[in-house]
Protein backbone atom coordinates (compact mmCIF):
# COMPACT_ATOMS: atom_id res chain seq x y z
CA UNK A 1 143.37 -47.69 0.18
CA UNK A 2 139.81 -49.04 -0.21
CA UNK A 3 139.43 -46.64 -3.16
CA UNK A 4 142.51 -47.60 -5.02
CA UNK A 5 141.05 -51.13 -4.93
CA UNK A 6 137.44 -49.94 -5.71
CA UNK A 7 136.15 -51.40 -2.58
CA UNK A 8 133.53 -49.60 -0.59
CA UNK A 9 133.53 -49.75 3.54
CA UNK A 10 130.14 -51.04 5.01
CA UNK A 11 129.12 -50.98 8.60
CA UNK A 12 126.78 -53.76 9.04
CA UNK A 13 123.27 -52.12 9.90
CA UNK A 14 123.20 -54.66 12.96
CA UNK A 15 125.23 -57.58 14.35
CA UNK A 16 122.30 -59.92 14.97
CA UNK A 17 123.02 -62.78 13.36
CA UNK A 18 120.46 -62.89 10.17
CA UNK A 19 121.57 -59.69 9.44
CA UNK A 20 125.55 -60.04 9.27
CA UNK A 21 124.63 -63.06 7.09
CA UNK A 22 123.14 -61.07 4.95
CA UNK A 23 125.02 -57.94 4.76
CA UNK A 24 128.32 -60.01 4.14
CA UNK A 25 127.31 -61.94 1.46
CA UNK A 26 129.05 -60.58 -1.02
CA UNK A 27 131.70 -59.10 0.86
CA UNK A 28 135.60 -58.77 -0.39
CA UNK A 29 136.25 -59.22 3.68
CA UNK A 30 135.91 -58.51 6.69
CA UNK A 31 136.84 -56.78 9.62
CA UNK A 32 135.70 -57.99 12.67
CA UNK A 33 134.16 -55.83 15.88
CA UNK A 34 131.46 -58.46 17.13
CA UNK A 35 130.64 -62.07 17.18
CA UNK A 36 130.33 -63.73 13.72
CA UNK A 37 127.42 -66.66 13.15
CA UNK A 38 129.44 -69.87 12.99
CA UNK A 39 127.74 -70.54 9.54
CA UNK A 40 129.17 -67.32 8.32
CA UNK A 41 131.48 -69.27 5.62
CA UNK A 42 128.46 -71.39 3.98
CA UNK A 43 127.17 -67.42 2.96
CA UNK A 44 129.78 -65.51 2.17
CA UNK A 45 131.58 -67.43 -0.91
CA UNK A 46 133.33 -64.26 -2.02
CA UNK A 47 135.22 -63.45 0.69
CA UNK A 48 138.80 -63.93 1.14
CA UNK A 49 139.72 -62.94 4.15
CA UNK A 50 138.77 -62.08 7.48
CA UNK A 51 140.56 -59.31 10.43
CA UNK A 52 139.80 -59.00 14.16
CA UNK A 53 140.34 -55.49 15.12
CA UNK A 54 142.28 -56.44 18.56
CA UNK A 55 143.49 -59.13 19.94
CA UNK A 56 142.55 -62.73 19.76
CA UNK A 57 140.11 -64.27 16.99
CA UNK A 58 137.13 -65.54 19.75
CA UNK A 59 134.36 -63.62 17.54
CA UNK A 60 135.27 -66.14 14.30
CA UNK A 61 134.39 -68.80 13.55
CA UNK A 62 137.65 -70.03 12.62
CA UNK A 63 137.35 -73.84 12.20
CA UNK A 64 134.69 -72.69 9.08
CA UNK A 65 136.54 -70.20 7.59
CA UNK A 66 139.34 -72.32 7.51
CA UNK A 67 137.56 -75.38 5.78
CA UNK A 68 136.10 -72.42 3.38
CA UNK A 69 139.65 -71.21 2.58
CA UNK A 70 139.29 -67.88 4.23
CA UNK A 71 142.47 -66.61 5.91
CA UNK A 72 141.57 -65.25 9.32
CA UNK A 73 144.32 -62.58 11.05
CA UNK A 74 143.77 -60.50 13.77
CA UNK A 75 146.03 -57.47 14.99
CA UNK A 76 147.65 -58.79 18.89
CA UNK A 77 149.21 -55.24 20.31
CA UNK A 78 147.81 -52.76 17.80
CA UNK A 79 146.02 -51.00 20.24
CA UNK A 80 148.66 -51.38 23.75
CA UNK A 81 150.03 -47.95 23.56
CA UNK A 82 146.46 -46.28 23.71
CA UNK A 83 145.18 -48.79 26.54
CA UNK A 84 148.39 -47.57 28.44
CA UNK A 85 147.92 -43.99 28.17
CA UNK A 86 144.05 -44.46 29.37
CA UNK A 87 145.01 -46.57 32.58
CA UNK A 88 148.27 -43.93 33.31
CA UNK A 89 145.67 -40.89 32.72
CA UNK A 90 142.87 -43.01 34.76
CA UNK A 91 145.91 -43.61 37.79
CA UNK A 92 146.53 -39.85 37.71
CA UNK A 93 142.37 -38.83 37.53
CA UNK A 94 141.89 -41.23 40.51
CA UNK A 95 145.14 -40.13 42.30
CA UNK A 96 143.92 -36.60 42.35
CA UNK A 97 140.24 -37.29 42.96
CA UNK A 98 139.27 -35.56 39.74
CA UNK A 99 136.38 -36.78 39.39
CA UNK A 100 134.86 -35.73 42.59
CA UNK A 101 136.81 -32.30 41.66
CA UNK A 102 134.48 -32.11 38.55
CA UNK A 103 131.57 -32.54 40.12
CA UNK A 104 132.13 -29.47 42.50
CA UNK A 105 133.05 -27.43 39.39
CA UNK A 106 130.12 -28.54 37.93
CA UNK A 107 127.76 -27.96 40.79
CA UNK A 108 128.88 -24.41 40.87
């Protein structure tokens, strides 16, 4: 997808907040793992759009964006089906004390 739009993926080198400032700047958008500097708007006058990978939009700065014109989404649910599936496998693990099961194996 990126390539049909001749957009390259970067992964920001660190999410202190000089550095995301800088590494966004000119940025087509963004997609969101970690808090975003409240000021991020004011340096990134490029960018379109922003996406939370998860629920909720706490790590935006959404007031800014907004008054910048950047559309802000995020993705509520994307991920429920894989959190169920870890807590059922996590019941069963804990259910049948597997853990303390591996350790034996792993003992010898």
């Amino acid at each position: 997808m990126l390539d049909a739009a001749d957009l390259d993926a970067v992964v920001a080198t660190s999410t202190d907040f000089d550095t995301l400032r800088r590494e966004a700047a000119d940025a087509a958008g963004l997609i969101v793992g970690a808090q975003l500097p409240p000021d991020l708007s004011e340096h990134t006058p490029h960018m379109p759009d922003v996406a939370r990978q998860g629920a909720g939009v706490d790590l935006i700065p959404v007031d800014s964006a907004t008054e910048y014109g950047i559309v802000v989404a995020n993705a509520p649910g994307v991920n429920a089906g894989t959190v169920a599936e870890y807590v059922l496998a996590q019941m069963l693990a804990f259910a049948r004390r597997l853990d303390t099961l591996d350790r034996r194996v792993r003992a010898g």
